[in-house]
C-alpha atoms as a PDB file:
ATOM      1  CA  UNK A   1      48.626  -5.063 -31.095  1.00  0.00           C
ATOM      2  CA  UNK A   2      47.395  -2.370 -28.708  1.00  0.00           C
ATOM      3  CA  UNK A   3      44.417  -0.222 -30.424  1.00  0.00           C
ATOM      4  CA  UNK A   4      45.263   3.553 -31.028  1.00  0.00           C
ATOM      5  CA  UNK A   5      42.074   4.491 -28.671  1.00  0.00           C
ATOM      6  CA  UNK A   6      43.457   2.341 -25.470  1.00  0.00           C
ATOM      7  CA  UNK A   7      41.005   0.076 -23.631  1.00  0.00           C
ATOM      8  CA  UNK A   8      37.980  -1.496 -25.762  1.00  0.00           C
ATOM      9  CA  UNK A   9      34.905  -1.488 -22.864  1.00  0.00           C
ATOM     10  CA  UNK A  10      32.217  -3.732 -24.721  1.00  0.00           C
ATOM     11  CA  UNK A  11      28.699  -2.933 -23.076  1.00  0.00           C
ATOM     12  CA  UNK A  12      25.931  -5.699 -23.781  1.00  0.00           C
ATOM     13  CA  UNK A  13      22.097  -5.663 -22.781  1.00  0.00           C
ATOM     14  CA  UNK A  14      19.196  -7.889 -23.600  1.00  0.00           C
ATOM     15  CA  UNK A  15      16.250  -5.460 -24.238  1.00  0.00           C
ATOM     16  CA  UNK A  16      12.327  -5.725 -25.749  1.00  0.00           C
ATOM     17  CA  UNK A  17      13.990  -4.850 -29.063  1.00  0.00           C
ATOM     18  CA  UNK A  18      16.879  -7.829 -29.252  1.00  0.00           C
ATOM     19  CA  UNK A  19      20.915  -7.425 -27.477  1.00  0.00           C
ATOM     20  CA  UNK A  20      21.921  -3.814 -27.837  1.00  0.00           C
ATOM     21  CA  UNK A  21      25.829  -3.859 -27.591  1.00  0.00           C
ATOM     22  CA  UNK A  22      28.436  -1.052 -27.638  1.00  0.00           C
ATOM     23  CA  UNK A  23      32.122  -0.271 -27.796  1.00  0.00           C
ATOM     24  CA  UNK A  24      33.097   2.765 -25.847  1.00  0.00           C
ATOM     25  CA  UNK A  25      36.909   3.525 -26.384  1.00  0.00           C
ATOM     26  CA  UNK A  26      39.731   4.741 -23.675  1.00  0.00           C
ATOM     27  CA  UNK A  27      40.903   7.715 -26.086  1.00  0.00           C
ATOM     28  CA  UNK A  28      38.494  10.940 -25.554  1.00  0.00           C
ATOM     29  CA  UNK A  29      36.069   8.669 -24.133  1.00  0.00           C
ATOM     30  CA  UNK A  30      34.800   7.935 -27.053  1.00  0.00           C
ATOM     31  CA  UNK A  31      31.332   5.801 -28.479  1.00  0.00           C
ATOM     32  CA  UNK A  32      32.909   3.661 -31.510  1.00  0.00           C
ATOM     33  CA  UNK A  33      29.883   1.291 -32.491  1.00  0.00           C
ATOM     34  CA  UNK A  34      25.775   1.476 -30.828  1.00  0.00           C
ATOM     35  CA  UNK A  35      23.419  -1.543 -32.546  1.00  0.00           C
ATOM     36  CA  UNK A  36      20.486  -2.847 -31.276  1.00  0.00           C
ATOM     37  CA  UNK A  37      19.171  -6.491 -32.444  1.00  0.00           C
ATOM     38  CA  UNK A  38      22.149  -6.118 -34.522  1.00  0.00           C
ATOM     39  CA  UNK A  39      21.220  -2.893 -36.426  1.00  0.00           C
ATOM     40  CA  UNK A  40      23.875  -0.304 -36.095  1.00  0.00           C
ATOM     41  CA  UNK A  41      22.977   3.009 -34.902  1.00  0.00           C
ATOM     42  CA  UNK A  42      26.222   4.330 -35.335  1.00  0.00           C
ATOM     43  CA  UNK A  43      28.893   4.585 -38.241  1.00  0.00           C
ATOM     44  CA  UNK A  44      31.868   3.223 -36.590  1.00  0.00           C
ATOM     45  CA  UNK A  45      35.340   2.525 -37.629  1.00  0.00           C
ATOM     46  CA  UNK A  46      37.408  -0.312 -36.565  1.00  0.00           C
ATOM     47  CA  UNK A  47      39.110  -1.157 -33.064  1.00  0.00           C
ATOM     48  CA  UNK A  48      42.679  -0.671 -35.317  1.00  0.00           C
ATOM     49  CA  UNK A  49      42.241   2.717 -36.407  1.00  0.00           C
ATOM     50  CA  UNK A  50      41.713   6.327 -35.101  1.00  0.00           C
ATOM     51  CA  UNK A  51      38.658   8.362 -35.108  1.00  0.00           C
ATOM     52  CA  UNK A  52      37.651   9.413 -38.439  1.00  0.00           C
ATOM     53  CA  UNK A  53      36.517  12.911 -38.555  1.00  0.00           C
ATOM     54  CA  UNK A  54      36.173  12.969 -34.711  1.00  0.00           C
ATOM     55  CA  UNK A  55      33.546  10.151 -34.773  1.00  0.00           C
ATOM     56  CA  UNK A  56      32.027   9.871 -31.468  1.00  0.00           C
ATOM     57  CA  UNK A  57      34.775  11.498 -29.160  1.00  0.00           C
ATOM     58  CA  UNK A  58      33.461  13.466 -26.064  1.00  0.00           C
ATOM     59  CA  UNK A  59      34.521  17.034 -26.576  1.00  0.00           C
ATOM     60  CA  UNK A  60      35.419  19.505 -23.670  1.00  0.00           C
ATOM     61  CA  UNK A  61      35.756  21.679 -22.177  1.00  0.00           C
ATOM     62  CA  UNK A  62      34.411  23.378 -25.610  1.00  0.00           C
ATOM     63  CA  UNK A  63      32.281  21.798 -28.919  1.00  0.00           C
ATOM     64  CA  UNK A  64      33.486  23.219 -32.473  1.00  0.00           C
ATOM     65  CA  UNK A  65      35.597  26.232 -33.057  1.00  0.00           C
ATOM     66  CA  UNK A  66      37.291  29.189 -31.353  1.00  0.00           C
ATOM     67  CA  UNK A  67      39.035  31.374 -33.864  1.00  0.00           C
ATOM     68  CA  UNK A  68      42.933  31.783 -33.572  1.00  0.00           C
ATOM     69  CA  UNK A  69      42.668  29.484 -29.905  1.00  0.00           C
ATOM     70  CA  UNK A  70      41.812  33.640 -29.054  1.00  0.00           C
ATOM     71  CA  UNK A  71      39.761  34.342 -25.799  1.00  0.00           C
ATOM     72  CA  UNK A  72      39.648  37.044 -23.010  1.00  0.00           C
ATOM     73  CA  UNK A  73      39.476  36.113 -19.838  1.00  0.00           C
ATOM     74  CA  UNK A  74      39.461  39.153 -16.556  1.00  0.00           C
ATOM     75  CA  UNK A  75      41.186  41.412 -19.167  1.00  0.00           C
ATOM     76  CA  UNK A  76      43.928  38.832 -20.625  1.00  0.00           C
ATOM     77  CA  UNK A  77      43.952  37.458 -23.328  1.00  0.00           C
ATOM     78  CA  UNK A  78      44.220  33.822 -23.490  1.00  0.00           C
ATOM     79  CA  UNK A  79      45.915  31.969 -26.075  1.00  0.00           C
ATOM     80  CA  UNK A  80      44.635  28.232 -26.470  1.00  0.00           C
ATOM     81  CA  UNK A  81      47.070  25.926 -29.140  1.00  0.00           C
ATOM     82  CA  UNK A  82      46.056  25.566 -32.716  1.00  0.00           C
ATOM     83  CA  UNK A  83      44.360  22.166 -33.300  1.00  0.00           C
ATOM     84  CA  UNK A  84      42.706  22.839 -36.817  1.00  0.00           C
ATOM     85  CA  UNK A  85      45.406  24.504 -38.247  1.00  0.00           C
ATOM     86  CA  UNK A  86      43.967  24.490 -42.056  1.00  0.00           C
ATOM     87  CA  UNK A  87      41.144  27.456 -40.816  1.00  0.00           C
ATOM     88  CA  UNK A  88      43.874  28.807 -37.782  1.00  0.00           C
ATOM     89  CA  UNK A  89      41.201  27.953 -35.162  1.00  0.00           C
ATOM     90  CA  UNK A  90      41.135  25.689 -31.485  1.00  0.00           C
ATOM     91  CA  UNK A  91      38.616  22.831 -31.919  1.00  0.00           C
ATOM     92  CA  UNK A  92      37.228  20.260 -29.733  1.00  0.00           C
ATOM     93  CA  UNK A  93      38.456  21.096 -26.504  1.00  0.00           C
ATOM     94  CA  UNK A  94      41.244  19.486 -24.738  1.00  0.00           C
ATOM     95  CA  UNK A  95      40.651  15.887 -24.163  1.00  0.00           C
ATOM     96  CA  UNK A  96      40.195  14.299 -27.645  1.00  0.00           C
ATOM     97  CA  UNK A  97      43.545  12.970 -27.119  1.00  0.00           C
ATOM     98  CA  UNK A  98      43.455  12.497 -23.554  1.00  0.00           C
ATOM     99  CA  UNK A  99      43.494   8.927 -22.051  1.00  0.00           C
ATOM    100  CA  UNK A 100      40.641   8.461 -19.841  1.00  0.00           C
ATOM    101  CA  UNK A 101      40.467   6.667 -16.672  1.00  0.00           C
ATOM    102  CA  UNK A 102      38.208   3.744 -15.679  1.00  0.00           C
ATOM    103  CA  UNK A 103      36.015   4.131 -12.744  1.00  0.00           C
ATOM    104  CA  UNK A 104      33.742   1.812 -12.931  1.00  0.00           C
ATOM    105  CA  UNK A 105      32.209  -0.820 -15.310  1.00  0.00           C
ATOM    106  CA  UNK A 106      29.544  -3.766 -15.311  1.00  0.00           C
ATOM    107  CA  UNK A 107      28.013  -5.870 -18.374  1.00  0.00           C
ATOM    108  CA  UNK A 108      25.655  -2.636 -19.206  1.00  0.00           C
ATOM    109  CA  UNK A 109      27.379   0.306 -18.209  1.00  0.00           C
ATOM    110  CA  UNK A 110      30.481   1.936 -18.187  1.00  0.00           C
ATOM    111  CA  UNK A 111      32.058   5.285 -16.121  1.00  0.00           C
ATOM    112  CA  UNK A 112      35.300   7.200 -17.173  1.00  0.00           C
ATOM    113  CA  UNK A 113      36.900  10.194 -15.694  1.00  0.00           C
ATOM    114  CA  UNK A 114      39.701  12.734 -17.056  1.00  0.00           C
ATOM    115  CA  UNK A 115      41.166  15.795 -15.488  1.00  0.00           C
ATOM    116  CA  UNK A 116      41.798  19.330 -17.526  1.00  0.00           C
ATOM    117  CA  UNK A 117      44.752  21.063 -16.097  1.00  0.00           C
ATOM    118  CA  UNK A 118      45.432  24.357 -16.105  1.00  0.00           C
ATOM    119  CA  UNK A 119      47.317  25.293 -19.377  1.00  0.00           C
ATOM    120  CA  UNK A 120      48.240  27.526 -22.065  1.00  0.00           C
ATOM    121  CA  UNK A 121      44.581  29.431 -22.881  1.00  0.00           C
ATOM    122  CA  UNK A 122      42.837  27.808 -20.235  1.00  0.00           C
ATOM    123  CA  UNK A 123      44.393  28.349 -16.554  1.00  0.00           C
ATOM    124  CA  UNK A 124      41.172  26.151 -14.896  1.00  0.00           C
ATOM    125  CA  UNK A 125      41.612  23.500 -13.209  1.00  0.00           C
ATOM    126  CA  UNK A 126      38.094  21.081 -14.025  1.00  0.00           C
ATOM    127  CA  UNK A 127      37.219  16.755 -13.653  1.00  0.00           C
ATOM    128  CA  UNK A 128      34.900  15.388 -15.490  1.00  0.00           C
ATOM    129  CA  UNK A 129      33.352  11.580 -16.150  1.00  0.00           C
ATOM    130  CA  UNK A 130      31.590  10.396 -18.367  1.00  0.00           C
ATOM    131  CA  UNK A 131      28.997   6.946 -17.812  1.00  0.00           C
ATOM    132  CA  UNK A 132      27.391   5.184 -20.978  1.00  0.00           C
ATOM    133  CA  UNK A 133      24.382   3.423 -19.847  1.00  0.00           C
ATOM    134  CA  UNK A 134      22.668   0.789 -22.320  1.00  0.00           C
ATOM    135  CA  UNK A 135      19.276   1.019 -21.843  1.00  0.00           C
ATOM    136  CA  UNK A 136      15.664  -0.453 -23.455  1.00  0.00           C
ATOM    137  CA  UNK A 137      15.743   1.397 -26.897  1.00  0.00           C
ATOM    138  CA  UNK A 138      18.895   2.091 -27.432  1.00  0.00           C
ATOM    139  CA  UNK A 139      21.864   4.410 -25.177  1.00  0.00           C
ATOM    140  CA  UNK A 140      22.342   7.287 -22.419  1.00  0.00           C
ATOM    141  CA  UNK A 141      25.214   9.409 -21.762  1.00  0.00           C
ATOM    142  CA  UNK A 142      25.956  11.279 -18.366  1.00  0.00           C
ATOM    143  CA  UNK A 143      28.353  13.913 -18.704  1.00  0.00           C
ATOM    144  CA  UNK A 144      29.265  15.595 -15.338  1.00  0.00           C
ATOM    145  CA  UNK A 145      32.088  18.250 -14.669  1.00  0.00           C
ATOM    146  CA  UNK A 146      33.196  19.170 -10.917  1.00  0.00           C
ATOM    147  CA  UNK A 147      35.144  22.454 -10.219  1.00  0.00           C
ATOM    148  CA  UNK A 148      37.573  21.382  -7.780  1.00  0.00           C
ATOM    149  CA  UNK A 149      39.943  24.389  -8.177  1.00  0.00           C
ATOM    150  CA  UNK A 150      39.931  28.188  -6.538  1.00  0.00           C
ATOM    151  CA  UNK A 151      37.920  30.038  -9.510  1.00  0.00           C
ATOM    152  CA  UNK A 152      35.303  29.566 -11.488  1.00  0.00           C
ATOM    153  CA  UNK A 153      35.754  27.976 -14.724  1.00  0.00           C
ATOM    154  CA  UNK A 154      33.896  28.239 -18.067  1.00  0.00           C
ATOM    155  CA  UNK A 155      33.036  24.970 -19.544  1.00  0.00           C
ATOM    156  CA  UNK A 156      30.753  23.445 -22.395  1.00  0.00           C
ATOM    157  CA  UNK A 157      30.168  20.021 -23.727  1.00  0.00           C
ATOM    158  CA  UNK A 158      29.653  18.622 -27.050  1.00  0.00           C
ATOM    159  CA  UNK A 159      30.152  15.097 -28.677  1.00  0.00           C
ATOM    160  CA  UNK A 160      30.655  13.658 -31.548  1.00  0.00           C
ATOM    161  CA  UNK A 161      27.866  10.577 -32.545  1.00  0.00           C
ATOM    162  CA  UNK A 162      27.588   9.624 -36.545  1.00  0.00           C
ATOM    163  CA  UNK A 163      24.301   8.278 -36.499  1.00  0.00           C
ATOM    164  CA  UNK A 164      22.780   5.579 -39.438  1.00  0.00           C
ATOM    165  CA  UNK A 165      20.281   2.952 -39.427  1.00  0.00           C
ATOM    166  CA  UNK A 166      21.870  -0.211 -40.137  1.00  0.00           C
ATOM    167  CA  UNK A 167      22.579  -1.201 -43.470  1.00  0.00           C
ATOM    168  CA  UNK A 168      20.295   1.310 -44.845  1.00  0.00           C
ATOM    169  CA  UNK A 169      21.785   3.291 -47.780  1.00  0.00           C
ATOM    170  CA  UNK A 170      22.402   6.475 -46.010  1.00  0.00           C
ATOM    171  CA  UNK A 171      21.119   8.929 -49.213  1.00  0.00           C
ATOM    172  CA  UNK A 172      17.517   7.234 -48.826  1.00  0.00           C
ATOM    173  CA  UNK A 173      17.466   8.372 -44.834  1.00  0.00           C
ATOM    174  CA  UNK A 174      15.254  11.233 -44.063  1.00  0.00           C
ATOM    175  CA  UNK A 175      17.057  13.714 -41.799  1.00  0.00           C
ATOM    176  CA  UNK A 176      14.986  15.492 -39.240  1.00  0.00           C
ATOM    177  CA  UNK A 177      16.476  18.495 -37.044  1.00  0.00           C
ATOM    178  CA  UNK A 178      13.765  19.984 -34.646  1.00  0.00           C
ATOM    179  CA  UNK A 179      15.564  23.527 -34.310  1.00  0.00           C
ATOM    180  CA  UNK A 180      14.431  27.092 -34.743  1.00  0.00           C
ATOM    181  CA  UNK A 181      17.545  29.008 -35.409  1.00  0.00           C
ATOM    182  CA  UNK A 182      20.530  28.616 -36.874  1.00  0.00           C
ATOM    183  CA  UNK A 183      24.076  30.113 -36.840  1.00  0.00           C
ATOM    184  CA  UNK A 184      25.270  31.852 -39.494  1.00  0.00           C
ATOM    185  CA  UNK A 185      29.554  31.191 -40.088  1.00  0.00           C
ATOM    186  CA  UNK A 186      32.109  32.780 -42.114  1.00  0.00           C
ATOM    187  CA  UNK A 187      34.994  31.182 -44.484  1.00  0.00           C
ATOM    188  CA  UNK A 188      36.680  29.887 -41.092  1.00  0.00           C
ATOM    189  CA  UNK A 189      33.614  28.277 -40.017  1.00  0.00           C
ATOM    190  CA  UNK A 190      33.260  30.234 -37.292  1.00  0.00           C
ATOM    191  CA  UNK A 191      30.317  32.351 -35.382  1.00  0.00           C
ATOM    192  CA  UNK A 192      28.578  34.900 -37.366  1.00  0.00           C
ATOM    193  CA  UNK A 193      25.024  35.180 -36.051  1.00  0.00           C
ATOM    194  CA  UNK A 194      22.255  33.229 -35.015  1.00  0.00           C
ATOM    195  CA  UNK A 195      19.187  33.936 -37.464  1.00  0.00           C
ATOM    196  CA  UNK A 196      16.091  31.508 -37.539  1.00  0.00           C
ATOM    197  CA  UNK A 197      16.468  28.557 -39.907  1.00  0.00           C
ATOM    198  CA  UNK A 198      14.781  28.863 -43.860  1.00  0.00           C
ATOM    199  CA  UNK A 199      15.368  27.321 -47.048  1.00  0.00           C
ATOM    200  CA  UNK A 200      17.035  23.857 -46.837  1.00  0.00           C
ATOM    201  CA  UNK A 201      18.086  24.851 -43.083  1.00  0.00           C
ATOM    202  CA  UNK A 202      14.283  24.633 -42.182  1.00  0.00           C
ATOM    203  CA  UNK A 203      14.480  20.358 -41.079  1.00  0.00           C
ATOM    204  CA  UNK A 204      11.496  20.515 -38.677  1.00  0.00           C
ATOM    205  CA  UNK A 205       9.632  18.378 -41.734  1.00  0.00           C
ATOM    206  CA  UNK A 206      12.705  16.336 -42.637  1.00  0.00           C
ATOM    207  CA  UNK A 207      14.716  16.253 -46.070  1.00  0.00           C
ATOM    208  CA  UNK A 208      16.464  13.239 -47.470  1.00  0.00           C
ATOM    209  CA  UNK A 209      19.927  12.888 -46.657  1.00  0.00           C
ATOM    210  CA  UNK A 210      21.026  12.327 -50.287  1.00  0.00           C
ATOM    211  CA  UNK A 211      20.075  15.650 -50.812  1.00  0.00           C
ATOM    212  CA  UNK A 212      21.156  18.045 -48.561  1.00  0.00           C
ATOM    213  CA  UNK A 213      24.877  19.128 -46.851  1.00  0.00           C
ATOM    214  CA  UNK A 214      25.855  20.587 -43.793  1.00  0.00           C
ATOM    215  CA  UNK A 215      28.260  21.649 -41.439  1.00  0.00           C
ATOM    216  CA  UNK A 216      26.170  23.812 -39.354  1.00  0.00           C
ATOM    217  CA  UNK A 217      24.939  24.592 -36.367  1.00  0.00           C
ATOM    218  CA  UNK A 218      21.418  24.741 -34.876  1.00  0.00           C
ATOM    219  CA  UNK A 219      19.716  26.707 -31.835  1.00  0.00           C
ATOM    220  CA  UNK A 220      16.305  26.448 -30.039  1.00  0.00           C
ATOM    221  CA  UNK A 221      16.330  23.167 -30.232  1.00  0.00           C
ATOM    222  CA  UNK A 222      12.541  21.673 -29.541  1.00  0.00           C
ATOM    223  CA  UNK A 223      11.516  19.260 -27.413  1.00  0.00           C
ATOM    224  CA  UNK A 224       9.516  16.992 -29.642  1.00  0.00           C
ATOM    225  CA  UNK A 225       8.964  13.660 -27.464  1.00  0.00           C
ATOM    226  CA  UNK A 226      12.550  15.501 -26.133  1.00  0.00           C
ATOM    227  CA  UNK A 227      13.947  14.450 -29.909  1.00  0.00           C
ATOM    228  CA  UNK A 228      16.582  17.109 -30.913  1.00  0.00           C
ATOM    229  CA  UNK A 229      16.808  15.621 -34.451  1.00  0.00           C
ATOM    230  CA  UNK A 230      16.386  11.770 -35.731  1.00  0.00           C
ATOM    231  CA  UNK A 231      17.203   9.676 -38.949  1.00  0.00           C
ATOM    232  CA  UNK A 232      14.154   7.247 -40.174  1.00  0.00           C
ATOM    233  CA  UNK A 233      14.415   4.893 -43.205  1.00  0.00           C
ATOM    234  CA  UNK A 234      12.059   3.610 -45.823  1.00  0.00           C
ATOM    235  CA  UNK A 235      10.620   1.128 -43.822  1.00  0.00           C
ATOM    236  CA  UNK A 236       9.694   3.423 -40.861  1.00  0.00           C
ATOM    237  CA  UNK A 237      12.791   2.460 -38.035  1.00  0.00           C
ATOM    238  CA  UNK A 238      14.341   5.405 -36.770  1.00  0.00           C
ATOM    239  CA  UNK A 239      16.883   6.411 -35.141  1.00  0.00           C
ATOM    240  CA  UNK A 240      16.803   9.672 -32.843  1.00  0.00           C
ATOM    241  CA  UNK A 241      19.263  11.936 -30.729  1.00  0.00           C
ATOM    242  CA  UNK A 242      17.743  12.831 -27.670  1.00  0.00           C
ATOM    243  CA  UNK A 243      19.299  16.004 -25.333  1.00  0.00           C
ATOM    244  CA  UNK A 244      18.442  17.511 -21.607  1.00  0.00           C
ATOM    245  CA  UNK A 245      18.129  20.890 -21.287  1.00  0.00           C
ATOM    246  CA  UNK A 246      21.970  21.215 -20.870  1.00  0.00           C
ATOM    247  CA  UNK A 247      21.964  20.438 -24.661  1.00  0.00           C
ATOM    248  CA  UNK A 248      19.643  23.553 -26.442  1.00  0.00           C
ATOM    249  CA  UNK A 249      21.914  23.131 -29.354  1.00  0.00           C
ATOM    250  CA  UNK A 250      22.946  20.333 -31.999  1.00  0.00           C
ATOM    251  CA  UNK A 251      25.392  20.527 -34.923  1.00  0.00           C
ATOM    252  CA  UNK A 252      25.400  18.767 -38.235  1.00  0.00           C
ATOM    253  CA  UNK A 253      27.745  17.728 -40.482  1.00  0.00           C
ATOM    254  CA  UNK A 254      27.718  15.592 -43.393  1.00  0.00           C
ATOM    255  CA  UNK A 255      30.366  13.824 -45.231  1.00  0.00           C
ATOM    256  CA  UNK A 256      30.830  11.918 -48.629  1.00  0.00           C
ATOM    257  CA  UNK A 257      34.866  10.611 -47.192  1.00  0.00           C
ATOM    258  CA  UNK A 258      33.892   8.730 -44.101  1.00  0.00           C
ATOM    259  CA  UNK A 259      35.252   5.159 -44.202  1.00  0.00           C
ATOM    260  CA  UNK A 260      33.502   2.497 -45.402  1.00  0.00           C
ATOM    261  CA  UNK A 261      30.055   4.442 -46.539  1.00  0.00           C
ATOM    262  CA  UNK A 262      29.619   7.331 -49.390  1.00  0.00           C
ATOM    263  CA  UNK A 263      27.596   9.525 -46.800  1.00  0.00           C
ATOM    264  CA  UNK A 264      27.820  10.070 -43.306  1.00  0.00           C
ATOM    265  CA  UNK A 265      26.193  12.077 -40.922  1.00  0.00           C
ATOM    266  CA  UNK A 266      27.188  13.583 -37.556  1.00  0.00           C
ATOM    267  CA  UNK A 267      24.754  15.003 -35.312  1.00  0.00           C
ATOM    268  CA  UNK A 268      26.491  16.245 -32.654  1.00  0.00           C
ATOM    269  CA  UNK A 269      24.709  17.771 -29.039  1.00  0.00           C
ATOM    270  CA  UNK A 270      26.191  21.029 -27.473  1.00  0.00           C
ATOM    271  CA  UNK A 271      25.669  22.494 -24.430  1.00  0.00           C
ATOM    272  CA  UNK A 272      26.791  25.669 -26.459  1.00  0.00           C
ATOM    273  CA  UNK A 273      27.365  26.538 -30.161  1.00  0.00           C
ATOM    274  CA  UNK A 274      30.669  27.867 -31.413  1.00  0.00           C
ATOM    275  CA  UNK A 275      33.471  30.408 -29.972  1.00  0.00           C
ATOM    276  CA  UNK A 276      31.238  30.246 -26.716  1.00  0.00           C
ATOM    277  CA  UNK A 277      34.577  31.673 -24.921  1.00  0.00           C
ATOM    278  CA  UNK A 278      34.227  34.748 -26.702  1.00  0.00           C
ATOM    279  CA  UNK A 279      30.137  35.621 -27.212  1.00  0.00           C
ATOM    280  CA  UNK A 280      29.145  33.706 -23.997  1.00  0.00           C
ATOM    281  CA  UNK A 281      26.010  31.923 -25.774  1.00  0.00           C
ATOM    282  CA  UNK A 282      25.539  28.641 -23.500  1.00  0.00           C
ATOM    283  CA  UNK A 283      29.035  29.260 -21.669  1.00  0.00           C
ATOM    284  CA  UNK A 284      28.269  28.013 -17.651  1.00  0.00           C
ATOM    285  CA  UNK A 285      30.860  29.460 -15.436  1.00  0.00           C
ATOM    286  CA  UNK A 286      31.169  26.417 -12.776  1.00  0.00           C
ATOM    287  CA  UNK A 287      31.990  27.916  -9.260  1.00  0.00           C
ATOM    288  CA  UNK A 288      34.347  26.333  -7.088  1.00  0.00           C
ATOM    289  CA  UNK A 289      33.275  22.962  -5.590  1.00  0.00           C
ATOM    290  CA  UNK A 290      29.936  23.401  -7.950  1.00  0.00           C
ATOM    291  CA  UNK A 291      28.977  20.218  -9.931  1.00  0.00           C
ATOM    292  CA  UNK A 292      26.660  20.122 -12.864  1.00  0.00           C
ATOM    293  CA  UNK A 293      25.023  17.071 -14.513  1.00  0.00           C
ATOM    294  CA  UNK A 294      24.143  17.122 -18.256  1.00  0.00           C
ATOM    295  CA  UNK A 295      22.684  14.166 -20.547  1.00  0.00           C
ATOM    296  CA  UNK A 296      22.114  12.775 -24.231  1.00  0.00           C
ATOM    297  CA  UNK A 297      21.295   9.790 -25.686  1.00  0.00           C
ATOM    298  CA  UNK A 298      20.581   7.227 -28.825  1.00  0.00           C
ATOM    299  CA  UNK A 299      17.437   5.170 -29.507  1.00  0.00           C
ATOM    300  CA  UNK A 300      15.806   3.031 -31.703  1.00  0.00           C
ATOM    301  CA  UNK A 301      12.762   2.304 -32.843  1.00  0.00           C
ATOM    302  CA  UNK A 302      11.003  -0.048 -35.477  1.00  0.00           C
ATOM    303  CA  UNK A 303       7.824   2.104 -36.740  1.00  0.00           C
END
């Protein structure tokens, strides 16, 4: 039986720390399982099922939400479908459903490409690829998007990694975000203001995961050893998110209903935070022919 996320491309690498392995998926291009030395990194989900909660799709040509799919664009307004119809908003851009294409794969690494056409709310025509790269400690991502039409097109980037440390109870973890701000949302979850973080929003010291919930977004995102936020257990391994400076921005979002686990955690890099269309925080406007180049990654680490 054919899996409902295409093509399974199983990446293996021997590395100081034991065989990393992952399982990147055909469907939005998506990371479904990350272990090293056979600790997972990642909460998956099995090769038979879809993407719970977005877990680990590549999401584009916008992260999160933009309310009523509303945008203007040289005076028009723009009118993009309705894909989380429960809070009337667009989310996720346009390819978590898309089948990407294989461009090129070895034992370590793999490369896959899909094209946005011009459509309903977003008349830009925009290619994009996306390599996964095992590497020593753990994963790195390559996003890059080419403008290969006649005007310039507004694009952002944002995935969708649930990060764990093995079989570590996930209320015990000690979550770590190393962001200044935050952005305030209304009932809709969408874009109220960006105010600097306080309170339980303040993670630059960590708080246990057990503890705390979020679906929130984070700017000013540090560069602490170029850590963005991380996860460490009991024992001392950890497991961090690591962003370029495409990625000044990181959301989180936590979840008692994931599959298989009583808590879950996404923490998701963004290139820009929500209804970026409309405010223009972190939007790039890619001229024609221009190509730009942005990165993330996973690693591990045992003290």
């Amino acid at each position: 039986m054919r899996a409902p996320t295409g093509d399974q491309f199983v990446l293996r690498k021997s590395t100081p720390l034991g065989e990393a392995t992952a399982t990147i998926v055909q469907v939005a291009a998506g990371l479904r399982e990350l272990s090293v030395d056979g600790v997972a990194l990642t909460s998956g989900y099995g090769e038979g099922s879809v993407p719970p909660f977005g877990c680990g799709i590549v999401l584009v040509p916008w992260p999160n939400r933009i309310p009523d799919g509303i945008w203007t664009y040289e005076g028009k307004q723009q009118r993009l479908a309705i894909t989380e119809p429960r809070r009337q908003n667009a989310i996720h851009g346009l390819l978590r459903n898309t089948a990407y294409t294989l461009v090129e794969k070895t034992d370590e690494a793999v490369t896959l490409a899909a094209t946005v056409y011009p459509q309903s709310g977003y008349p830009f025509l925009i290619d994009t690829t996306v390599r996964y790269e095992l590497v020593d400690d753990g994963i790195k991502v390559t996003h890059t998007i080419e403008n290969p039409g006649a005007r310039s097109a507004p694009v952002a980037i944002g995935t969708h990694p649930f990060l764990t440390v093995g079989d570590v109870d996930p209320e015990d973890l000690t979550l770590t975000v190393h962001a200044g701000t935050r952005f305030e949302v209304d009932e809709r979850l969408n874009f109220l203001g960006e105010i600097p973080v306080d309170g339980k929003f303040d993670l630059r010291e960590g708080a246990r995961l057990g503890d705390v919930e979020f679906d929130d977004a984070f700017g000013e995102v540090a560069k602490v050893s170029d850590a963005a936020a991380s996860l460490t257990a009991p024992d001392g391994r950890r497991v961090e998110l690591w962003q370029d400076e495409s990625f000044p921005y990181v959301q989180v979002f936590t979840t008692r209903k994931f599959p298989g686990t009583q808590l879950a955690v996404a923490i998701e890099p963004m290139t820009a935070p929500a209804n970026a269309f409309n405010t223009g925080i972190g939007l790039r406007w890619l001229e024609p022919g221009q190509t730009w180049v942005a990165s993330w990654g996973i690693r591990y680490s045992v003290s």
